[in-house]
C-alpha atoms as a PDB file:
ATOM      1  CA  UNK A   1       0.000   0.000   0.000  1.00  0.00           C
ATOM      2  CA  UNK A   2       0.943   3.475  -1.073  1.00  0.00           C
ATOM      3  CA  UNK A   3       0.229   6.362   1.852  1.00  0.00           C
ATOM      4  CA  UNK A   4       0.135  10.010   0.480  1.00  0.00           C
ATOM      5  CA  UNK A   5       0.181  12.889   3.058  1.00  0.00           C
ATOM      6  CA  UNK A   6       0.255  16.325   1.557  1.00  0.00           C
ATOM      7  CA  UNK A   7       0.361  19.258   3.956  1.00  0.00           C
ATOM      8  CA  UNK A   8      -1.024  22.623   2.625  1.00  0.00           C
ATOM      9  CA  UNK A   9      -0.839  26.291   4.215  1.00  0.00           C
ATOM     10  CA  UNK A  10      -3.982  27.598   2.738  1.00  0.00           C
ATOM     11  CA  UNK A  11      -4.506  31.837   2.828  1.00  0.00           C
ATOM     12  CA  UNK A  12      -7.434  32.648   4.813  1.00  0.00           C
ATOM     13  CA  UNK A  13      -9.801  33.992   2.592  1.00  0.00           C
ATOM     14  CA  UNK A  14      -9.152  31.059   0.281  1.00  0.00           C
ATOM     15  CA  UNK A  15      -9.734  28.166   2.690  1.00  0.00           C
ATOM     16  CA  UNK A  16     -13.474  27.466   1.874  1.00  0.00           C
ATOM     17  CA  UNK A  17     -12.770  27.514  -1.990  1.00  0.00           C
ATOM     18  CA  UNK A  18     -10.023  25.142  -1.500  1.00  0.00           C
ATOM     19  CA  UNK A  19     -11.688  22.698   0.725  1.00  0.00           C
ATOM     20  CA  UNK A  20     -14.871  22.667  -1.171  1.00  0.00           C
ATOM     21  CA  UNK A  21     -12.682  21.848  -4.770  1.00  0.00           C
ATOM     22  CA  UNK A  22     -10.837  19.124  -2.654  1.00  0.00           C
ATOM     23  CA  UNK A  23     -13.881  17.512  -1.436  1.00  0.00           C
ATOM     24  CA  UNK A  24     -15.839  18.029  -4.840  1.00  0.00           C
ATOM     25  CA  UNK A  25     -12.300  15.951  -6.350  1.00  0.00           C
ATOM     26  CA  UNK A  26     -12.152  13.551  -3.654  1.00  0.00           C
ATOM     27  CA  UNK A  27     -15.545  11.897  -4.540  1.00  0.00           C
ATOM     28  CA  UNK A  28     -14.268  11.108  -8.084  1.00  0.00           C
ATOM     29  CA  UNK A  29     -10.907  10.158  -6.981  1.00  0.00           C
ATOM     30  CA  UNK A  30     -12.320   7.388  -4.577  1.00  0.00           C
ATOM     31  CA  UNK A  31     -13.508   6.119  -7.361  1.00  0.00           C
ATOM     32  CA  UNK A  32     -10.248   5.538  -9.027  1.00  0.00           C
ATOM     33  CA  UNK A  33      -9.026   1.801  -9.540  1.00  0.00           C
ATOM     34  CA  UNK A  34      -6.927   1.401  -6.230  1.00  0.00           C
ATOM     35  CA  UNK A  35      -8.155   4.004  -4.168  1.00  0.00           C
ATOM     36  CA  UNK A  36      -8.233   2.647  -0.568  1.00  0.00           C
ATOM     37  CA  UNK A  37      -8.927   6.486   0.883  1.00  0.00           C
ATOM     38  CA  UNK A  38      -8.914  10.353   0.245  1.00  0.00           C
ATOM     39  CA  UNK A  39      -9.728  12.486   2.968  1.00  0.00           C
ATOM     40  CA  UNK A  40      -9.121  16.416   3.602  1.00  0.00           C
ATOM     41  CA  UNK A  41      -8.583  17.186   7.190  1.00  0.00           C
ATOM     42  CA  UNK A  42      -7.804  20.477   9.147  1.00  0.00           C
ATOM     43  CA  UNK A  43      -5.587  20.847  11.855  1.00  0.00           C
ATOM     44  CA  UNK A  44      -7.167  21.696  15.395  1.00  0.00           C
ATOM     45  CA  UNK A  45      -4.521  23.666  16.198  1.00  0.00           C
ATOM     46  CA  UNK A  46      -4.411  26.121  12.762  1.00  0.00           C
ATOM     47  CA  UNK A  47      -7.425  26.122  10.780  1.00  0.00           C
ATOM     48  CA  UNK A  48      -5.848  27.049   7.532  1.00  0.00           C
ATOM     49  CA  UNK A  49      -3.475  24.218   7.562  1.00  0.00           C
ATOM     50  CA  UNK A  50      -4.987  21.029   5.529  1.00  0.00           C
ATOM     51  CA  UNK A  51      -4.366  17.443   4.585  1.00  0.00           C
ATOM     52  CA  UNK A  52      -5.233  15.618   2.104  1.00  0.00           C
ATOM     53  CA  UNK A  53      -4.818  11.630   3.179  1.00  0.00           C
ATOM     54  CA  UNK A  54      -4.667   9.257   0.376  1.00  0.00           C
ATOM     55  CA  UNK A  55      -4.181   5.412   0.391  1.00  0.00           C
ATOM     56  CA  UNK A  56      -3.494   3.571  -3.000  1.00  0.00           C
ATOM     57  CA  UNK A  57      -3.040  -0.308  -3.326  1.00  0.00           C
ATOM     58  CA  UNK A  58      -0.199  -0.303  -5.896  1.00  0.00           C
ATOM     59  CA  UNK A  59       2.441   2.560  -7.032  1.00  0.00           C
ATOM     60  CA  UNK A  60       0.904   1.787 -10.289  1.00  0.00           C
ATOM     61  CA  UNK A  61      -2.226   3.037  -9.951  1.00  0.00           C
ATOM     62  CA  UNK A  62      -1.097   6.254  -7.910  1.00  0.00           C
ATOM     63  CA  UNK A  63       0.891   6.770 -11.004  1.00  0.00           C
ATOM     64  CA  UNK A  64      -1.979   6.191 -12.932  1.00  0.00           C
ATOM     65  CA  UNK A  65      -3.869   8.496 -11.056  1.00  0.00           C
ATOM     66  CA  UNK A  66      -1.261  11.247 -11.400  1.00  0.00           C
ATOM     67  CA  UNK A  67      -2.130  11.251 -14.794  1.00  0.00           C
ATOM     68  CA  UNK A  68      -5.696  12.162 -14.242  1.00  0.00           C
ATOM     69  CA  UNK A  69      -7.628  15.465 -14.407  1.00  0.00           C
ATOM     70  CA  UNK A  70      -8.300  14.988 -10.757  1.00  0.00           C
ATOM     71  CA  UNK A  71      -4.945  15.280  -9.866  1.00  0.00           C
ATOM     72  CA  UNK A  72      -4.293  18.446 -12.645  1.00  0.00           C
ATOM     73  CA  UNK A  73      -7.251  19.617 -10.913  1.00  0.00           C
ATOM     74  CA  UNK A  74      -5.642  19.649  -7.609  1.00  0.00           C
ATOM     75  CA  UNK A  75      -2.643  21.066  -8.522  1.00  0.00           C
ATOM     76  CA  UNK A  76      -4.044  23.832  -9.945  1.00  0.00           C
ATOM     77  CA  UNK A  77      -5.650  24.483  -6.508  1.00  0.00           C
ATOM     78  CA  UNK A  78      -2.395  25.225  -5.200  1.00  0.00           C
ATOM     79  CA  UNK A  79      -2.552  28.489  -6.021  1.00  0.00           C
ATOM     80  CA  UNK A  80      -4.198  29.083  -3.271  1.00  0.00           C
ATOM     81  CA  UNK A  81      -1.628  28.224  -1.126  1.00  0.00           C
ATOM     82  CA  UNK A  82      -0.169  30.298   1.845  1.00  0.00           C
ATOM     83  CA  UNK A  83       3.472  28.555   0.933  1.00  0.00           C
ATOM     84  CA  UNK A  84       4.262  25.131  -1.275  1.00  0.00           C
ATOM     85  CA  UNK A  85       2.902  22.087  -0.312  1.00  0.00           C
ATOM     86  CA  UNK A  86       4.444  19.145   0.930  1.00  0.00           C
ATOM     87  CA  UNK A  87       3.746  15.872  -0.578  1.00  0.00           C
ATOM     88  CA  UNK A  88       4.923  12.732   0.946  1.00  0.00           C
ATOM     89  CA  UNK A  89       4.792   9.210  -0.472  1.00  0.00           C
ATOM     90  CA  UNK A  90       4.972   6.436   2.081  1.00  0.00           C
ATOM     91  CA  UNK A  91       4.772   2.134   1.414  1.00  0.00           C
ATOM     92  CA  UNK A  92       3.238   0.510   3.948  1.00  0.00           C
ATOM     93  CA  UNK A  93       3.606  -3.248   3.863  1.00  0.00           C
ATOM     94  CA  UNK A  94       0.998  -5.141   5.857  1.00  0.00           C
ATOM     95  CA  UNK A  95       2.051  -6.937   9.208  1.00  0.00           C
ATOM     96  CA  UNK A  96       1.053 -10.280   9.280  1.00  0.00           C
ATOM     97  CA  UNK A  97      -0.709 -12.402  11.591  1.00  0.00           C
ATOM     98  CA  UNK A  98       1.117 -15.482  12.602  1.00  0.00           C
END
């Protein structure tokens, strides 16, 4: 499994558009082949710092997916961005049960 964290620094006055594009994306990305999760969350501590949580099954299809309008989409919502994001890429392998 393939874990993507991506930290954002949204401005103020631009945090509702960006959360409401994320979440209008997110419901088409779910439906991706291999999309385990994608979920925008919001810090307690700073309310215009966001997350956008993303599991894939393979590094194919998050590859695959980076090829997508969604994730063009996304990117071009940057711009709304306090600072660059951070994106993180993480494989998790499964522990197993003995």
């Amino acid at each position: 499994m393939v874990l993507v964290v991506t930290r954002m620094k949204v401005i103020s006055e631009k945090r509702m558009e960006l959360s409401q594009t994320i979440a209008s994306l997110s419901v088409s990305i779910r439906k991706e082949k291999g999309c385990k999760r994608c979920d925008c969350c919001q810090s307690i501590e700073d309310e215009d710092r966001l997350f956008l949580l993303e599991e894939w099954d393979t590094q194919e299809n998050l590859m695959a997916h980076m090829k997508t309008e969604h994730f063009r989409i996304t990117l071009g919502a940057m711009n709304l961005l306090q600072e660059p994001y951070e994106r993180n890429h993480f494989t998790i392998k499964p522990i197993r049960k003995e």
